[in-house]
Protein backbone atom coordinates (compact mmCIF):
# COMPACT_ATOMS: atom_id res chain seq x y z
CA UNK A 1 -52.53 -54.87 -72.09
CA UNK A 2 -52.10 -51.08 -72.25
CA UNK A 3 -54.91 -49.13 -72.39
CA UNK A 4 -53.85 -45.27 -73.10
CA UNK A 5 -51.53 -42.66 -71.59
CA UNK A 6 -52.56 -41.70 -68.41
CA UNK A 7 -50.15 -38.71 -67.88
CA UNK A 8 -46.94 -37.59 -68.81
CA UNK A 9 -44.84 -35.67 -66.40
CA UNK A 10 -43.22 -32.22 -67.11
CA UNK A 11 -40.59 -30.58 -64.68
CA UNK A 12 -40.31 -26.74 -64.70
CA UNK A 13 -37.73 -24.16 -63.87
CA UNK A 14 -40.37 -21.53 -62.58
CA UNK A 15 -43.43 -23.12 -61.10
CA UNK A 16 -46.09 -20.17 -61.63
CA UNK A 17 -45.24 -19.31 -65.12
CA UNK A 18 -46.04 -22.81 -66.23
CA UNK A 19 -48.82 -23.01 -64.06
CA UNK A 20 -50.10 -20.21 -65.85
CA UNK A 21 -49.63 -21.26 -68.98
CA UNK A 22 -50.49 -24.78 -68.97
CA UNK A 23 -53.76 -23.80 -66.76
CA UNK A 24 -54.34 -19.98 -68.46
CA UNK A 25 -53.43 -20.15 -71.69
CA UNK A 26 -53.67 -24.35 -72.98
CA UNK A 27 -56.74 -24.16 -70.40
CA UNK A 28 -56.05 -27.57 -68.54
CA UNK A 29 -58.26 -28.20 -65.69
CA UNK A 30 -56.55 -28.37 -62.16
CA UNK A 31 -57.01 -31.96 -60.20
CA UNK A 32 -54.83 -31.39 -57.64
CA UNK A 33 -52.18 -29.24 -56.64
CA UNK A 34 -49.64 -30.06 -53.68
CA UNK A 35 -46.38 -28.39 -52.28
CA UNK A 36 -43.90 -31.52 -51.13
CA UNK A 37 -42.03 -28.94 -48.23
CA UNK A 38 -39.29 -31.84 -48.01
CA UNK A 39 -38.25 -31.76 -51.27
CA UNK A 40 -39.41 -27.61 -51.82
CA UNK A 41 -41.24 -28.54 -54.68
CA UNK A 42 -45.02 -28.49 -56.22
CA UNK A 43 -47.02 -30.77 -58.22
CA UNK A 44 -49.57 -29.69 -59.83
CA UNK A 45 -51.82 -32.07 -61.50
CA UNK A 46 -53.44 -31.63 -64.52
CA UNK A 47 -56.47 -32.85 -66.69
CA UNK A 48 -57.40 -32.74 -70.58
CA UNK A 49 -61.36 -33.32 -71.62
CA UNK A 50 -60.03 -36.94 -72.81
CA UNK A 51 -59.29 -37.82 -69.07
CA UNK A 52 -55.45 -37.71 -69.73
CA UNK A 53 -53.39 -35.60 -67.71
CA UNK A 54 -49.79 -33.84 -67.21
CA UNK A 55 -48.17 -33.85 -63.45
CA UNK A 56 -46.06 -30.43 -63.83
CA UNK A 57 -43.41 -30.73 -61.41
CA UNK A 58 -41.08 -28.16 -59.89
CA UNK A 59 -37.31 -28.77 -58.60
CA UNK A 60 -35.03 -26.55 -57.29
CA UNK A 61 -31.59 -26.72 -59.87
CA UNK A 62 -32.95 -28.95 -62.73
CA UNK A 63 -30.67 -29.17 -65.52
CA UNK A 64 -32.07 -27.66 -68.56
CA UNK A 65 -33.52 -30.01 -71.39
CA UNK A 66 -31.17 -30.23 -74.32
CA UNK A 67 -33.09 -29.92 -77.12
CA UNK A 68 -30.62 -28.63 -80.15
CA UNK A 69 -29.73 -31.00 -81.18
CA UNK A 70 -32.09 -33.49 -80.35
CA UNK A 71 -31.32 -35.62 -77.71
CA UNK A 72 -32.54 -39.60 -77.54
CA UNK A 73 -36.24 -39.65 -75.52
CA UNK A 74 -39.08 -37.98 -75.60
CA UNK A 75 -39.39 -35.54 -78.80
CA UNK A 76 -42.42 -33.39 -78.17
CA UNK A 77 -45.71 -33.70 -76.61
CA UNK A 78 -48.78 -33.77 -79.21
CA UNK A 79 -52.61 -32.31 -78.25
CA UNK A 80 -55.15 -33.17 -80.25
CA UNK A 81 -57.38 -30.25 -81.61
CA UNK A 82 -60.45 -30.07 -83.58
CA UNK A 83 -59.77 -26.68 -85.25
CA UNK A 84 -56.07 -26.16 -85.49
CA UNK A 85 -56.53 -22.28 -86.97
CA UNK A 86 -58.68 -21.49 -84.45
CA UNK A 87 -56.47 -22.69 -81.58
CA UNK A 88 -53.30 -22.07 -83.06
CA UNK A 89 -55.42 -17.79 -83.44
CA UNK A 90 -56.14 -18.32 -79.60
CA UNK A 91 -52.16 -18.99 -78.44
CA UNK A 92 -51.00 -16.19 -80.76
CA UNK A 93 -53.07 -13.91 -78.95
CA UNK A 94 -51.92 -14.83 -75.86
CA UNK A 95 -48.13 -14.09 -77.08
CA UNK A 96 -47.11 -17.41 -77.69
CA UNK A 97 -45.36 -18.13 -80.79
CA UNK A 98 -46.52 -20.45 -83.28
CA UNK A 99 -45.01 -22.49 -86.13
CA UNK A 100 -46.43 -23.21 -89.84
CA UNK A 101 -49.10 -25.10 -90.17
CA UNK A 102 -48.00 -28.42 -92.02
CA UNK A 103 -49.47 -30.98 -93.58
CA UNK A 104 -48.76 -34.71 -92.71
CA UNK A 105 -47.25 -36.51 -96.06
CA UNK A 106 -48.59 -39.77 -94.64
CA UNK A 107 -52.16 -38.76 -92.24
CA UNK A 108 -52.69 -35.75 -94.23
CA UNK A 109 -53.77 -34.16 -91.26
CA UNK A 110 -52.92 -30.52 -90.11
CA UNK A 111 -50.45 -29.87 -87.66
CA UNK A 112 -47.84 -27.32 -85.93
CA UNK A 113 -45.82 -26.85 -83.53
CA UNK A 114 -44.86 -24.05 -80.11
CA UNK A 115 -43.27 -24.07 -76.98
CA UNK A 116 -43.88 -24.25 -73.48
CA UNK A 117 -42.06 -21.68 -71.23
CA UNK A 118 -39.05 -23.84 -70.42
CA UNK A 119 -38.60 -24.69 -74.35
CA UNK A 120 -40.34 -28.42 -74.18
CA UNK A 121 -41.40 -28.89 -77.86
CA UNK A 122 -45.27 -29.01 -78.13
CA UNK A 123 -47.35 -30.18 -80.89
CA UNK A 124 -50.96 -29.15 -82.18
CA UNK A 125 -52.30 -32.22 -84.06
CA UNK A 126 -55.81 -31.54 -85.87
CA UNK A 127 -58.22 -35.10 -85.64
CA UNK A 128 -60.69 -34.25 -88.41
């Protein structure tokens, strides 16, 4: 019946900065990008090599997320990496701050976690 995630949908409080990030530092490809003048807001589509993508959207007076503590709903947003050092070297450079790497207790697998520039919890999940 269901096949994969096709996108998942982030809202913003400032437009460019995300844009920038998700585009110049997590290096997302751009599919489409639109301003919606009736509703003063952008959406920016957005792919990953897998064919998945994120819709970044941008409204005027969004509440903030609450995060702290967690609230019911989505937890975080995972991206799967082949070489979790290397990328986790690559968003440190670009100032953004990273987490520990940890160890699954139950995959094994290598994994951490950072922040986008509103706070939405992102993960770094290594396949290999």
């Amino acid at each position: 019946m269901l096949k994969g995630i096709h996108h998942v949908a982030i809202i913003c409080s400032d437009y460019q900065k995300s844009k920038d990030f998700y585009v110049g530092i997590l290096g997302l490809k751009i599919v489409a990008e639109n301003y919606r003048e009736h509703r003063n807001s952008y959406k920016l589509d957005l792919a990953l090599p897998d064919g998945s993508q994120i819709e970044l959207f941008s409204f005027t007076g969004s509440p903030k997320r609450p995060s702290y503590p967690e609230a019911q709903g989505l937890r975080h947003l995972a991206f799967a990496v082949d070489d979790i050092e290397q990328v986790t070297e690559q968003l440190k450079r670009h100032g953004v701050t990273m987490e520990a790497i940890r160890i699954d207790e139950y995959t094994g697998k290598k994994f951490t976690f950072f922040s986008d520039p509103d706070g939405l919890p992102l993960e770094l999940y290594q396949q290999c």
